[in-house]
N, C-alpha and C. Protein backbone atom coordinates (compact mmCIF):
# COMPACT_ATOMS: atom_id res chain seq x y z
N UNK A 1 -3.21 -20.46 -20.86
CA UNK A 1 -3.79 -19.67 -19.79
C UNK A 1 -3.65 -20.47 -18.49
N UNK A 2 -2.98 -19.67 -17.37
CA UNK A 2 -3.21 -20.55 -16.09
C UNK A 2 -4.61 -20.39 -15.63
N UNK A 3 -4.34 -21.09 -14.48
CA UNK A 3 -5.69 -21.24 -13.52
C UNK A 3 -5.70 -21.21 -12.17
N UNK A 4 -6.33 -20.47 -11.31
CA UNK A 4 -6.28 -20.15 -10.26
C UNK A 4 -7.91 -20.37 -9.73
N UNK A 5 -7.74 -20.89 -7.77
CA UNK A 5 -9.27 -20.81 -7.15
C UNK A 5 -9.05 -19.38 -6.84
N UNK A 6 -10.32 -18.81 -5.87
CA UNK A 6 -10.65 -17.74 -5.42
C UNK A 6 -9.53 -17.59 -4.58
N UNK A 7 -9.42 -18.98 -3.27
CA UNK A 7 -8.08 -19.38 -2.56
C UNK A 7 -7.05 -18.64 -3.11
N UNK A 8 -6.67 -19.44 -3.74
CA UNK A 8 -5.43 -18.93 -4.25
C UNK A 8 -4.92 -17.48 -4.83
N UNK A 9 -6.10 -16.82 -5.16
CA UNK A 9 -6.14 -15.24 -5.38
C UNK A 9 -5.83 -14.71 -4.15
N UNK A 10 -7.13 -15.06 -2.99
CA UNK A 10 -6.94 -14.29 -1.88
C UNK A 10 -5.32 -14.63 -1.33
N UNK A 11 -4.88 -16.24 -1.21
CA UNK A 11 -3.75 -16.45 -0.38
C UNK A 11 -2.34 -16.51 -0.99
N UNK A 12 -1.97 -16.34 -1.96
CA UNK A 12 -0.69 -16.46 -3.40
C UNK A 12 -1.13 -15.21 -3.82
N UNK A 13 -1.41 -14.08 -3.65
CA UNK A 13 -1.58 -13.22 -4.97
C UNK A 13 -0.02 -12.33 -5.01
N UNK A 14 1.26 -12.42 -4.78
CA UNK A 14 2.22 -12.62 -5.32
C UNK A 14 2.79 -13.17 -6.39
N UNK A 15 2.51 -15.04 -6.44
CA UNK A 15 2.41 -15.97 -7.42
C UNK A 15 1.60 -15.20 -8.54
N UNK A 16 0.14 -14.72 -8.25
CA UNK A 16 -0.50 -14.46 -9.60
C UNK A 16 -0.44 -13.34 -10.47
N UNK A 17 0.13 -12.41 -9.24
CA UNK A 17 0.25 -11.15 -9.94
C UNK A 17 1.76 -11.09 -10.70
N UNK A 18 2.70 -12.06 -10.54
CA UNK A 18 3.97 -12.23 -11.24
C UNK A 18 3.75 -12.88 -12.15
N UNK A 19 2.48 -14.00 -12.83
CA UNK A 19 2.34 -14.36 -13.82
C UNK A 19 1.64 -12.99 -14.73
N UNK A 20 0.49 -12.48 -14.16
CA UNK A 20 0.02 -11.09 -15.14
C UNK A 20 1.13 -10.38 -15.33
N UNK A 21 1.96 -9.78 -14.39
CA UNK A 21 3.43 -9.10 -15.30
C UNK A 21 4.19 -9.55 -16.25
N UNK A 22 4.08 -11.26 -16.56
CA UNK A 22 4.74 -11.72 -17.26
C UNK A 22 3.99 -11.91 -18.35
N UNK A 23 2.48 -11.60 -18.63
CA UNK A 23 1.67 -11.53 -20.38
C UNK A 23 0.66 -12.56 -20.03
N UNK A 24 1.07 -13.21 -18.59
CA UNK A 24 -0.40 -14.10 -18.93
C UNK A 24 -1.45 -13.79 -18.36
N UNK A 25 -2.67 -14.67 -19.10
CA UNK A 25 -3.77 -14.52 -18.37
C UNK A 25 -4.17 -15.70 -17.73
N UNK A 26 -4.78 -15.35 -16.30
CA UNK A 26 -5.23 -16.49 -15.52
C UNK A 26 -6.90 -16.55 -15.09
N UNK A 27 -7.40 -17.90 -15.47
CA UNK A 27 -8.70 -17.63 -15.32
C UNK A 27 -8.40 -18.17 -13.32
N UNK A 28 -9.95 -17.72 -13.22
CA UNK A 28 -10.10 -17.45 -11.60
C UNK A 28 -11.33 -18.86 -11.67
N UNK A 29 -11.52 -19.86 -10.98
CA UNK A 29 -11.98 -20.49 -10.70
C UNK A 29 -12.65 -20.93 -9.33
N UNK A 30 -14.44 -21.10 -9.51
CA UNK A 30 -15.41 -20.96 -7.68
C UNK A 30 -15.80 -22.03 -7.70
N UNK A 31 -15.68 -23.10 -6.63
CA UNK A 31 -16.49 -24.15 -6.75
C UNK A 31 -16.23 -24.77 -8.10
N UNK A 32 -15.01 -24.95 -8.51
CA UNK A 32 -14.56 -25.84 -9.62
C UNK A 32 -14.99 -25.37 -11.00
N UNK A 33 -15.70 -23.73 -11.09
CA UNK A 33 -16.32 -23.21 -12.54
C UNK A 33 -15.68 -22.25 -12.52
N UNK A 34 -15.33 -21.83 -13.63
CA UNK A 34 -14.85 -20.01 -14.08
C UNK A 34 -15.94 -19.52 -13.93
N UNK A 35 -15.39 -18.23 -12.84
CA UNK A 35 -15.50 -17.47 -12.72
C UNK A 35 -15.01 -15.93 -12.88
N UNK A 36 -14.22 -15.94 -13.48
CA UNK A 36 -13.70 -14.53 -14.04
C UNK A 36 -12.38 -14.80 -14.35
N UNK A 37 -11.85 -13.91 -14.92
CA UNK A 37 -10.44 -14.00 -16.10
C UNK A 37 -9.98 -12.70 -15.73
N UNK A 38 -8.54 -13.18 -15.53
CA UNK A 38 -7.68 -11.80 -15.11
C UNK A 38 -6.76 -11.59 -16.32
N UNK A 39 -6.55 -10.53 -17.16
CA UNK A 39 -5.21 -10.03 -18.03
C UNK A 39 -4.71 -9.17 -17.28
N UNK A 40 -3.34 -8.75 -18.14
CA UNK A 40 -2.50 -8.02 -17.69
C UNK A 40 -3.01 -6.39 -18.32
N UNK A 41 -2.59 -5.41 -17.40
CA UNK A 41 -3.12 -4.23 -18.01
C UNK A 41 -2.47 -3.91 -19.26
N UNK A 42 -2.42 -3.17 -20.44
CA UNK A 42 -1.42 -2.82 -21.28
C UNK A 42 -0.35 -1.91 -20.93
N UNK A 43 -0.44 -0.92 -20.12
CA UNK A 43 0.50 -0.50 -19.82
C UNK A 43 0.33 0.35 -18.13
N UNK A 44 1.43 -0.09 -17.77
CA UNK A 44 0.85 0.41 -16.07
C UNK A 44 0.37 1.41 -15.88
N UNK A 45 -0.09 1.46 -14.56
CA UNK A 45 -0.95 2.91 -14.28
C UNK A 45 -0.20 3.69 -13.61
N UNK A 46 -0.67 5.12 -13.73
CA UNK A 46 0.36 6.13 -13.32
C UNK A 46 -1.04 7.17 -12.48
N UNK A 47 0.01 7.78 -11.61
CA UNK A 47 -1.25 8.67 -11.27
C UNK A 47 -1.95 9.90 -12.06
N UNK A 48 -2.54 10.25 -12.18
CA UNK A 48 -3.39 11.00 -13.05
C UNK A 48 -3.73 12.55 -12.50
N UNK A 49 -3.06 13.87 -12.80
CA UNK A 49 -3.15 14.78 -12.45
C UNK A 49 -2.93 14.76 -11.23
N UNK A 50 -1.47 13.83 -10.22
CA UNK A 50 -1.58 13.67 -8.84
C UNK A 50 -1.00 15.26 -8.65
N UNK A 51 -1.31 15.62 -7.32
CA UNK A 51 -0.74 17.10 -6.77
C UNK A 51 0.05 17.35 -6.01
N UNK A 52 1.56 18.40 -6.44
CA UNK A 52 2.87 17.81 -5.77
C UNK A 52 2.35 18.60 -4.51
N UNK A 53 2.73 17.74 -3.26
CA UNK A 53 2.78 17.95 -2.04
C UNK A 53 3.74 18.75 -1.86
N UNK A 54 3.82 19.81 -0.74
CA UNK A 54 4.84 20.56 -0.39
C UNK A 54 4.78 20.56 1.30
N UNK A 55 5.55 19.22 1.71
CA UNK A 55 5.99 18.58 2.88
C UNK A 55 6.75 20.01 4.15
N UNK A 56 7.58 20.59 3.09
CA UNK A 56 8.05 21.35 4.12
C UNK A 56 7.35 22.72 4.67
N UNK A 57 6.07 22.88 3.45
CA UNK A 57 5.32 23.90 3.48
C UNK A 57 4.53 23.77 4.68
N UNK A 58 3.97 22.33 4.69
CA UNK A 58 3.18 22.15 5.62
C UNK A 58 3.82 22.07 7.26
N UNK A 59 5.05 21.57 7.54
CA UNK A 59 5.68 21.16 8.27
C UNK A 59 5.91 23.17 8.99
N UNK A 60 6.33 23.70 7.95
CA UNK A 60 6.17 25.20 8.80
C UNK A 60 5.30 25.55 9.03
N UNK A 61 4.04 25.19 8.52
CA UNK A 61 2.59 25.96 8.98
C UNK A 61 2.66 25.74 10.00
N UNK A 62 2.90 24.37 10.40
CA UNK A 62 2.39 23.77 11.47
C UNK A 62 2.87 24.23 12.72
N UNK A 63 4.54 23.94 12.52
CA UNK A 63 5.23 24.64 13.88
C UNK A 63 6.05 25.75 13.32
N UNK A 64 6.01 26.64 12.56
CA UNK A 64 6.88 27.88 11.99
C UNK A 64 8.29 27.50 12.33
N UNK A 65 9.11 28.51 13.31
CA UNK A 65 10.53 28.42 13.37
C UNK A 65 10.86 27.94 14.57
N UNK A 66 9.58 27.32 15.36
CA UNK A 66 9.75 26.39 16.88
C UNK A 66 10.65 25.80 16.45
N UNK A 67 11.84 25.27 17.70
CA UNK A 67 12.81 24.41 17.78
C UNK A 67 12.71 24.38 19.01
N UNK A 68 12.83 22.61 19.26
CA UNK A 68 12.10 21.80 20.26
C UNK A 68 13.49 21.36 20.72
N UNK A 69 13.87 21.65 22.16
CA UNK A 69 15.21 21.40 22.88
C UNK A 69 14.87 19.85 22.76
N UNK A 70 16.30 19.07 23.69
CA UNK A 70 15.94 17.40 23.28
C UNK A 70 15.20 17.08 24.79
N UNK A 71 15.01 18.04 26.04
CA UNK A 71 14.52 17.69 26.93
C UNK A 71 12.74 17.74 26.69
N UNK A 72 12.49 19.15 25.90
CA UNK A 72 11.04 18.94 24.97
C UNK A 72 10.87 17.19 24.75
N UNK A 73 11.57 17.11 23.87
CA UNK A 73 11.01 15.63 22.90
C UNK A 73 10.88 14.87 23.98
N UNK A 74 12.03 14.39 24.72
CA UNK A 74 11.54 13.60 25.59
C UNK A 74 10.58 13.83 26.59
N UNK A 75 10.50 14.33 27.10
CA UNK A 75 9.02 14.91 27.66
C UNK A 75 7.70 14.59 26.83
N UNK A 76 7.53 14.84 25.60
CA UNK A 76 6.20 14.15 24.61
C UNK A 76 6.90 12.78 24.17
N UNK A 77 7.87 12.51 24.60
CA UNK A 77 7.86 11.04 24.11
C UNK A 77 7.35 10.23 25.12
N UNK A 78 7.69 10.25 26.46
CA UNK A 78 7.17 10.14 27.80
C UNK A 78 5.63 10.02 28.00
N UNK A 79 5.29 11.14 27.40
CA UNK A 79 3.52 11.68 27.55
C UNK A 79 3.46 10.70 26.63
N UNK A 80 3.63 10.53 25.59
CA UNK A 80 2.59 9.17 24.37
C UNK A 80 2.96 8.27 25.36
N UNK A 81 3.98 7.69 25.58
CA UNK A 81 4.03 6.13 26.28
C UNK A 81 3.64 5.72 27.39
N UNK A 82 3.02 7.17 28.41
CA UNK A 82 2.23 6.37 29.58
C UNK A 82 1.15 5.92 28.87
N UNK A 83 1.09 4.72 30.18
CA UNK A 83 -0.71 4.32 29.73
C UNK A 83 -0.17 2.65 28.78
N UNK A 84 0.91 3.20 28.21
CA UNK A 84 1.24 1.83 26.97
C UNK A 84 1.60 0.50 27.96
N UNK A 85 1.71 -0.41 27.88
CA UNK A 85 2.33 -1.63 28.35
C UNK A 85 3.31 -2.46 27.51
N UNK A 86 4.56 -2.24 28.30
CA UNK A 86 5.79 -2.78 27.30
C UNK A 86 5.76 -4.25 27.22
């Protein structure tokens, strides 16, 4: 079993989370005592009844069959960037 501080969770957790993919377990160590033990899950997580989005559905609600000339865009591209400082 490796061993890891809190440190090293918060600042490496790349390092630790590539040892749990690889079967091990690493205890977590506070002030030089275990404090908690990490395993690897058994098998990854997946989303659970996620709900397929329909991107283009929404994208027509929003603006139907508007088509925005390119002098439009630039014009709201203009409007967001006053005010900004390059």
């Amino acid at each position: 079993m490796k061993t890891a501080t809190v440190a090293d969770l918060r600042n490496n957790f790349r390092r630790l989370s590539s040892w749990l993919e690889h079967g091990e377990s690493v205890q977590i160590l506070k002030r030089g005592r275990a404090f908690a033990r990490l395993t690897a899950e058994g098998t990854p997580c997946s989303p659970v009844n996620a709900p397929e989005i329909d991107f283009m559905a929404q994208l027509h609600e929003v603006w139907g069959d508007r088509m925005l000339t390119a002098e439009q865009v630039t014009a709201m591209r203009e409007a967001e960037l006053e005010g900004v400082d390059a």
